[in-house]
C-alpha atoms as a PDB file:
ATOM      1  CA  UNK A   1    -162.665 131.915-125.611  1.00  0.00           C
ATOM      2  CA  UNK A   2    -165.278 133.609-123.524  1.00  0.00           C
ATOM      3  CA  UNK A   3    -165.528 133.778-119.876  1.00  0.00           C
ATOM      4  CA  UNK A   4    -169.575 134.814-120.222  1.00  0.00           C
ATOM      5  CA  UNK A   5    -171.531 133.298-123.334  1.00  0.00           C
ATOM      6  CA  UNK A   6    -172.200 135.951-126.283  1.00  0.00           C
ATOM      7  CA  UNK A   7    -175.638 137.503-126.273  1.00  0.00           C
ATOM      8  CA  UNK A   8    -176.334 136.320-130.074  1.00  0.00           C
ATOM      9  CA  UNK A   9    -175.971 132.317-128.811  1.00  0.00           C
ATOM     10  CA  UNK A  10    -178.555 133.018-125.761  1.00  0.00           C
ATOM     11  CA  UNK A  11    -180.293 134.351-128.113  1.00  0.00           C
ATOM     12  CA  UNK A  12    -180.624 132.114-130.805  1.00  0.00           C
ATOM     13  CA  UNK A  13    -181.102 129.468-128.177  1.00  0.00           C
ATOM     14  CA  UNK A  14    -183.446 131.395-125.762  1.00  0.00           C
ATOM     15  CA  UNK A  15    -184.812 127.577-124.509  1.00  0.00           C
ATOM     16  CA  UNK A  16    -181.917 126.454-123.169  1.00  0.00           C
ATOM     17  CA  UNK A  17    -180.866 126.926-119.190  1.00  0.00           C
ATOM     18  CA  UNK A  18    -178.361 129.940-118.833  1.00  0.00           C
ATOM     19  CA  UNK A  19    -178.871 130.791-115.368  1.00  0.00           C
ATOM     20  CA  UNK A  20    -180.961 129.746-112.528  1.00  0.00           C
ATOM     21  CA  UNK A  21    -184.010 132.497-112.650  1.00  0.00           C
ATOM     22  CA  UNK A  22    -185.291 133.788-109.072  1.00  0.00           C
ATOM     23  CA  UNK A  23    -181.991 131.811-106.957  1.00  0.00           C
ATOM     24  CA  UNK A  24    -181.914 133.677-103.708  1.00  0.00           C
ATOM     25  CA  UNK A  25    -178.461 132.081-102.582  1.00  0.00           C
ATOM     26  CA  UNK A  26    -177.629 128.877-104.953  1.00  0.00           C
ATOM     27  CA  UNK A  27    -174.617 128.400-106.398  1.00  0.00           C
ATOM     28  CA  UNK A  28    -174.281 125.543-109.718  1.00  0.00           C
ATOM     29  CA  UNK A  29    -170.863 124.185-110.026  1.00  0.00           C
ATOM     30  CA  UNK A  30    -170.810 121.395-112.926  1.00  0.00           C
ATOM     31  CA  UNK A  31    -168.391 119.554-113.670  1.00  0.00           C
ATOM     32  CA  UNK A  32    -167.923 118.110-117.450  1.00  0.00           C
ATOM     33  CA  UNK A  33    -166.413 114.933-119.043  1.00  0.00           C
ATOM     34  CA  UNK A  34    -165.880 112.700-115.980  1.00  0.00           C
ATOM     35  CA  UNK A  35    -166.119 110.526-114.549  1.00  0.00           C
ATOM     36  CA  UNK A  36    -161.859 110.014-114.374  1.00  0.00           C
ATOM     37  CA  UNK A  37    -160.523 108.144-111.527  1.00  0.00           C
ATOM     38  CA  UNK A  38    -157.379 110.331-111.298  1.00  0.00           C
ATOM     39  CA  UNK A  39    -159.934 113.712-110.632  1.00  0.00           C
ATOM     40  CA  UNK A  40    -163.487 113.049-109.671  1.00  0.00           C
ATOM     41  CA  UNK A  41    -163.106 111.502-106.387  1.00  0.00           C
ATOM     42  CA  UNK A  42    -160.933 114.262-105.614  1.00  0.00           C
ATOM     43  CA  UNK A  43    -163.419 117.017-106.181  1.00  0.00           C
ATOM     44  CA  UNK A  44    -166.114 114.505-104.650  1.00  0.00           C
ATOM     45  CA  UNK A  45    -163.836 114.904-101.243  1.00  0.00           C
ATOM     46  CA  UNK A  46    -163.546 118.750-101.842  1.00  0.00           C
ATOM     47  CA  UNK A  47    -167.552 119.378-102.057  1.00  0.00           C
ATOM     48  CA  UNK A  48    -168.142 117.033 -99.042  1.00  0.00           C
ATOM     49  CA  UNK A  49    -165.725 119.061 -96.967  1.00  0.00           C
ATOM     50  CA  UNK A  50    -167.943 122.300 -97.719  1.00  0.00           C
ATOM     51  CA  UNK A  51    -171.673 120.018 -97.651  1.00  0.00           C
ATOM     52  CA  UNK A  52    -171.610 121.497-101.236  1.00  0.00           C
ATOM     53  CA  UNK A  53    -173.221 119.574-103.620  1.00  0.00           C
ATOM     54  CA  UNK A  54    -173.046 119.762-107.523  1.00  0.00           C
ATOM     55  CA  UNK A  55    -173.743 118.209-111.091  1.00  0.00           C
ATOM     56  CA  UNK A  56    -171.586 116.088-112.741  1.00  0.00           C
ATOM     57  CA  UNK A  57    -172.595 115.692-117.036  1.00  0.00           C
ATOM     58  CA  UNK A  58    -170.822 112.751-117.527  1.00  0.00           C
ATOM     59  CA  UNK A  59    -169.603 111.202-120.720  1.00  0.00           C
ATOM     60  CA  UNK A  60    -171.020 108.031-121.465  1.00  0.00           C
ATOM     61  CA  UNK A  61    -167.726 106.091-122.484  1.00  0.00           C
ATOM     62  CA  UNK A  62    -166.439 107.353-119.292  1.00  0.00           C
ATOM     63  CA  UNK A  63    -168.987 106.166-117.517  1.00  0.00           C
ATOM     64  CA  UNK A  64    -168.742 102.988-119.269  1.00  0.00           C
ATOM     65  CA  UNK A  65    -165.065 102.348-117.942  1.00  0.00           C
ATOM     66  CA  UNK A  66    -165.625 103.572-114.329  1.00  0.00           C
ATOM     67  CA  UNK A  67    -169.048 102.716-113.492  1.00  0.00           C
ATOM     68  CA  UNK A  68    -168.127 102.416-109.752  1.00  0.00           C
ATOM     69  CA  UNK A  69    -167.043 106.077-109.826  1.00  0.00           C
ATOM     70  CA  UNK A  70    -170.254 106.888-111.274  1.00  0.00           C
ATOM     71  CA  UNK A  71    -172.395 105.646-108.563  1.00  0.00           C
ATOM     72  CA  UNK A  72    -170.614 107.080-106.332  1.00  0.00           C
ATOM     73  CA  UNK A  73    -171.293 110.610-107.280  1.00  0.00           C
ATOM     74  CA  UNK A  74    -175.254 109.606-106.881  1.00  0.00           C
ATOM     75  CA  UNK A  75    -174.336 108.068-103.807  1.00  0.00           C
ATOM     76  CA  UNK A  76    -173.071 111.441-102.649  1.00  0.00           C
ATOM     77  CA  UNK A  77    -176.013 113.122-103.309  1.00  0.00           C
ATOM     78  CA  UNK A  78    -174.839 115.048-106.499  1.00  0.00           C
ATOM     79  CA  UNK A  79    -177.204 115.088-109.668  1.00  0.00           C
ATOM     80  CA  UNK A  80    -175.997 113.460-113.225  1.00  0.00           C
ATOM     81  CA  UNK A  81    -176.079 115.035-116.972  1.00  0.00           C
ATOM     82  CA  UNK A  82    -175.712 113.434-120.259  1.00  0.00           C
ATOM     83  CA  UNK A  83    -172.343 115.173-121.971  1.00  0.00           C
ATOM     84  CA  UNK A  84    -173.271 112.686-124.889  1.00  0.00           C
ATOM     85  CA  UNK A  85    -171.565 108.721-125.459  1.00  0.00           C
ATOM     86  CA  UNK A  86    -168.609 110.236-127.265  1.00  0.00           C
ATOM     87  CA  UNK A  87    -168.241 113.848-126.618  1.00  0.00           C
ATOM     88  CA  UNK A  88    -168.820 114.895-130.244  1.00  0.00           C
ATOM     89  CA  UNK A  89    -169.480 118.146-131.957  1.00  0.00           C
ATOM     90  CA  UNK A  90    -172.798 118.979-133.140  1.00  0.00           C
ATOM     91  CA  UNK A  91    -171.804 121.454-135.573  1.00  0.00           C
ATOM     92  CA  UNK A  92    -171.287 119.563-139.061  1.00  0.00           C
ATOM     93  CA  UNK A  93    -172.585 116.295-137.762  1.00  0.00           C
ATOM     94  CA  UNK A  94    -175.825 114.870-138.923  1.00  0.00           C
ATOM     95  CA  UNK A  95    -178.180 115.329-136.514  1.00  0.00           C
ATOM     96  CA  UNK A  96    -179.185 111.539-136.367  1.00  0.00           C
ATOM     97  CA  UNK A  97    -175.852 110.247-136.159  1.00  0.00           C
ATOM     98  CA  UNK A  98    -175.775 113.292-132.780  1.00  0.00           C
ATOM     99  CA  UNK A  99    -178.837 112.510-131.322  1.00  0.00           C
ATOM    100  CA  UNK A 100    -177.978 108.546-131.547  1.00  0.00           C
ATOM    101  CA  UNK A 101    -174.678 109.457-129.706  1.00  0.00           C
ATOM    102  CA  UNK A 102    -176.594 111.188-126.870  1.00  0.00           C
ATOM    103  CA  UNK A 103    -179.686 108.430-126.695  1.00  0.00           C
ATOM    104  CA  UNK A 104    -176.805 105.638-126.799  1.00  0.00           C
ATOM    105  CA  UNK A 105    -175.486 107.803-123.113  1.00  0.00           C
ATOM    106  CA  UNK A 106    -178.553 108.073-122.268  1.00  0.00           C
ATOM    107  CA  UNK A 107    -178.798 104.104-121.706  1.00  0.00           C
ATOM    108  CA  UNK A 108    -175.838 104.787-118.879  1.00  0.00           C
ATOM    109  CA  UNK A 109    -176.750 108.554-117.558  1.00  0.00           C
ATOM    110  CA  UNK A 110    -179.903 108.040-116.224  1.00  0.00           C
ATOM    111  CA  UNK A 111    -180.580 112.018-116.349  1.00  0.00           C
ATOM    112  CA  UNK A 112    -183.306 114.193-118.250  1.00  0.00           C
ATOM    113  CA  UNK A 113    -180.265 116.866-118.731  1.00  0.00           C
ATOM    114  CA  UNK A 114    -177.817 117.345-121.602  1.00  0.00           C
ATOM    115  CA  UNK A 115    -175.408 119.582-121.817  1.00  0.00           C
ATOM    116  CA  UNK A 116    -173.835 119.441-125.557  1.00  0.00           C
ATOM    117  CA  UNK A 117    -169.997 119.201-125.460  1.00  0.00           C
ATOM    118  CA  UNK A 118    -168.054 122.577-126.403  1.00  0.00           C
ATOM    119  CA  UNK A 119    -171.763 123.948-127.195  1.00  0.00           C
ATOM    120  CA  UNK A 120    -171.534 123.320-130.186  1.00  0.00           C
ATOM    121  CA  UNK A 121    -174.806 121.828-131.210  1.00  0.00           C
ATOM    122  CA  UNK A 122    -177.268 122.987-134.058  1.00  0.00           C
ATOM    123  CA  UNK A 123    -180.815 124.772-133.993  1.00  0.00           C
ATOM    124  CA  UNK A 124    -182.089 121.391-135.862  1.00  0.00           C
ATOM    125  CA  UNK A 125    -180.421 119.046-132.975  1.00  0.00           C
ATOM    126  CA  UNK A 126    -181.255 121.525-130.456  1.00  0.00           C
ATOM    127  CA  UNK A 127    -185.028 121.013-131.567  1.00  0.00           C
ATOM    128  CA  UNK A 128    -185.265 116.806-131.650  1.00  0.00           C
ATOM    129  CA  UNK A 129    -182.903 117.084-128.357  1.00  0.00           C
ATOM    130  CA  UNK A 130    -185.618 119.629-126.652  1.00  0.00           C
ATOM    131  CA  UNK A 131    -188.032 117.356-126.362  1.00  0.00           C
ATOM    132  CA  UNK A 132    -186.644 114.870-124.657  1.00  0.00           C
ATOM    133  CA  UNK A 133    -183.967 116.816-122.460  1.00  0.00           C
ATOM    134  CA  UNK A 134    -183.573 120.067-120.217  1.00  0.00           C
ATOM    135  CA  UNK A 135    -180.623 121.397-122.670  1.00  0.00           C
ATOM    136  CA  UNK A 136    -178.270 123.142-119.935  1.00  0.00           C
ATOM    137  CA  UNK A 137    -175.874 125.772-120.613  1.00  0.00           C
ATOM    138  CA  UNK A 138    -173.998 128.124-117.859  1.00  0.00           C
ATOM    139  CA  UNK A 139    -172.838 131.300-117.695  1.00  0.00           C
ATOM    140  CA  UNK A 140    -169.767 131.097-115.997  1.00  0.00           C
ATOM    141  CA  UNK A 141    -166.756 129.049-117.919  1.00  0.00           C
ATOM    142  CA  UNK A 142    -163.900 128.708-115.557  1.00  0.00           C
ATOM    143  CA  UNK A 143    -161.255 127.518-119.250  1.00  0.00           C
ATOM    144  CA  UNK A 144    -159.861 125.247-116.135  1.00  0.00           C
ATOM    145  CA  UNK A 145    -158.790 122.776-119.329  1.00  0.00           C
ATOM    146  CA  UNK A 146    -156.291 125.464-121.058  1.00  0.00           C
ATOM    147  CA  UNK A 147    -153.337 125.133-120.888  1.00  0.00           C
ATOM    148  CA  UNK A 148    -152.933 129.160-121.864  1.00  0.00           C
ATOM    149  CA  UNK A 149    -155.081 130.048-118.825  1.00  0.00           C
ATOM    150  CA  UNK A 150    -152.592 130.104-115.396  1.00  0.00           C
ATOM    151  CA  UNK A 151    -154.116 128.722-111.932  1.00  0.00           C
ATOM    152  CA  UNK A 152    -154.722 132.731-110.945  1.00  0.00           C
ATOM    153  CA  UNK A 153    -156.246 133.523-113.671  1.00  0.00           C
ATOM    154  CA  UNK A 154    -158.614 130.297-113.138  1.00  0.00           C
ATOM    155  CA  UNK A 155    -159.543 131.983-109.996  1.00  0.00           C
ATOM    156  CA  UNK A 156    -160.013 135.399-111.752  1.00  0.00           C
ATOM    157  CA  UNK A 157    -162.202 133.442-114.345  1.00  0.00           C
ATOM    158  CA  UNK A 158    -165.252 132.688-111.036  1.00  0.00           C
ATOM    159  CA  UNK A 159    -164.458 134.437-108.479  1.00  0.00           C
ATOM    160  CA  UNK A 160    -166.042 137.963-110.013  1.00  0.00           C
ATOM    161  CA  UNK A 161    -169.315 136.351-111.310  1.00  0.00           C
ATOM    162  CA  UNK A 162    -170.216 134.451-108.092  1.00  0.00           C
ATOM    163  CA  UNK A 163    -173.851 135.239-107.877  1.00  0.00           C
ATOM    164  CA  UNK A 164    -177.169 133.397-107.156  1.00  0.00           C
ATOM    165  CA  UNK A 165    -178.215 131.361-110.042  1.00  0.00           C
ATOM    166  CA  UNK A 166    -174.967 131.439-111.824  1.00  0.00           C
ATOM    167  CA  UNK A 167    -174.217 128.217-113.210  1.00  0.00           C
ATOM    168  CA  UNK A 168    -170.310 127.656-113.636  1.00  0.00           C
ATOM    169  CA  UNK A 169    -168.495 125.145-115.328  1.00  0.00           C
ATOM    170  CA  UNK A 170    -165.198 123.392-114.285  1.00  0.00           C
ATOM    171  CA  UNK A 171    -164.086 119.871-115.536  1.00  0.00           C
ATOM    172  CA  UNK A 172    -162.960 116.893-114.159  1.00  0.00           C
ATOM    173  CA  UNK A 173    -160.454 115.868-116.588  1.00  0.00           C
ATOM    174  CA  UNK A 174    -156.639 114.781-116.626  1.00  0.00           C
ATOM    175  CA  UNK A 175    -156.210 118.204-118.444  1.00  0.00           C
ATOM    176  CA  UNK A 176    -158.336 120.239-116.308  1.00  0.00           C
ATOM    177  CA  UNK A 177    -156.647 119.042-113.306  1.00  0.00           C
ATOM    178  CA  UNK A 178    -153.822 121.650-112.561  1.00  0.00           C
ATOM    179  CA  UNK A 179    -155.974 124.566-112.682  1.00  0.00           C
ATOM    180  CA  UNK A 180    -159.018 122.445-110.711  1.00  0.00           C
ATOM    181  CA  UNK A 181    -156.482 121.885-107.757  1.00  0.00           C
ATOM    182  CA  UNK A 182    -155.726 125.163-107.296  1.00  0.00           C
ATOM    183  CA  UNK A 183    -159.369 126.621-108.330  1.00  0.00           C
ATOM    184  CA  UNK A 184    -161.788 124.627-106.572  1.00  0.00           C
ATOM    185  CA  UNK A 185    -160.913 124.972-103.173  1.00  0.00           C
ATOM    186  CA  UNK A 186    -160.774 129.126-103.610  1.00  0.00           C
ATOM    187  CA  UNK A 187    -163.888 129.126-105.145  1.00  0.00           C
ATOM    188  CA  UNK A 188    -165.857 126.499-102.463  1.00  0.00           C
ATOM    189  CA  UNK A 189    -163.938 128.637 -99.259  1.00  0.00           C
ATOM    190  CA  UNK A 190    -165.469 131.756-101.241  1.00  0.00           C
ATOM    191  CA  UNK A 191    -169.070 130.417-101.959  1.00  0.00           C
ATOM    192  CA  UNK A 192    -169.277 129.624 -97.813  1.00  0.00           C
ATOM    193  CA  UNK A 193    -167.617 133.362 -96.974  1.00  0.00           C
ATOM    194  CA  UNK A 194    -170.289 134.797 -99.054  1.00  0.00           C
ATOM    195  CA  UNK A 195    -173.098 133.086 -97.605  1.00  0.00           C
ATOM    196  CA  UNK A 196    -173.910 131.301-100.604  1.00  0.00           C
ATOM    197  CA  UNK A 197    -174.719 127.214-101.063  1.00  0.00           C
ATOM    198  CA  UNK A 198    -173.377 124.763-103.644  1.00  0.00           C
ATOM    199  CA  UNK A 199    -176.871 123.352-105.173  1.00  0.00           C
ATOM    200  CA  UNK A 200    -177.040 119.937-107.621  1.00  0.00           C
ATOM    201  CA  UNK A 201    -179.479 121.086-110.698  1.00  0.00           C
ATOM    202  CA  UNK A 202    -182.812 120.010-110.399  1.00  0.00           C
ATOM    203  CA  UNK A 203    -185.357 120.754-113.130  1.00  0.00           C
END
């Protein structure tokens, strides 16, 4: 798995939001498939210690369960995503049955941004999904949720591509959490040593 995304997918998806374009010192952590009780308010506490603020694309059966939790990352001043209802694949899927699982989030996440889960999603979804949502990507992928990938080499994963406008991905999942312990709190000391801020997404 990648660190940076291939050329050929920006490329075949040159709409979609890779990077922050003309970011003199912003930082974009996001955080994917929360909200989970047992890791979000955690990282909620870590970005308040730093006044770091971020974007959370939430799944929608998540947000179902823990709608408390939800609120409170709006309460904190972070901005929402749609991650769609069930966290499905687009590739293979019919792209009405995909597009009704992002809509049916949409009712929860109140947010005109999707990010598709595992990015896998198809140039015919991608085109009906356009036009109702800012389709964000990243360019950083931290692999905090593999099991293969150690707590340094988490670190090693961010640390080198910390630069204005990158937008990096971590996860606040049960799986993710071993690596996010360890990670986070490098990476947030290192954005403030640098001189950069933690910025929520706002398009």
């Amino acid at each position: 798995m990648y660190i940076n995304p291939p050329k050929f997918l920006k490329k075949l998806f040159p709409s979609f939001i890779w990077s922050i374009d003309n970011e003199m010192d912003g930082v974009y952590l996001t955080f994917d498939d929360g909200p989970r009780p047992e890791v979000t308010p955690w990282i909620l506490d870590q970005l308040d210690r730093h006044n770091a603020k971020a974007t959370f694309f939430c799944i929608g059966k998540n947000v179902e369960m823990f709608p408390g939790l939800y609120s409170e990352i709006i309460r904190r001043g972070h901005a929402v995503g749609n991650h769609s209802y069930s966290h499905v694949k687009g590739w293979g899927m019919d792209t009405g049955l995909y597009v009704r699982d992002i809509d049916t989030a949409s009712d929860l996440i109140h947010s005109n941004l999707f990010r598709p889960p595992y990015a896998r999603i198809g140039p015919n979804q991608a085109s009906v999904l356009s036009e109702r949502y800012k389709i964000v990507m990243w360019n950083v992928v931290s692999r905090d949720y593999s099991r293969r990938v150690s707590e340094k080499q988490c670190v090693k994963n961010v640390l080198p591509h910390l630069k204005p406008g990158a937008i990096i991905v971590f996860h606040d999942s049960i799986k993710s959490s071993r690596n996010l312990w360890h990670t986070l709190p490098i990476v947030l000391d290192e954005i403030d040593f640098r001189g950069f801020r933690c910025k929520k997404i706002e398009i």
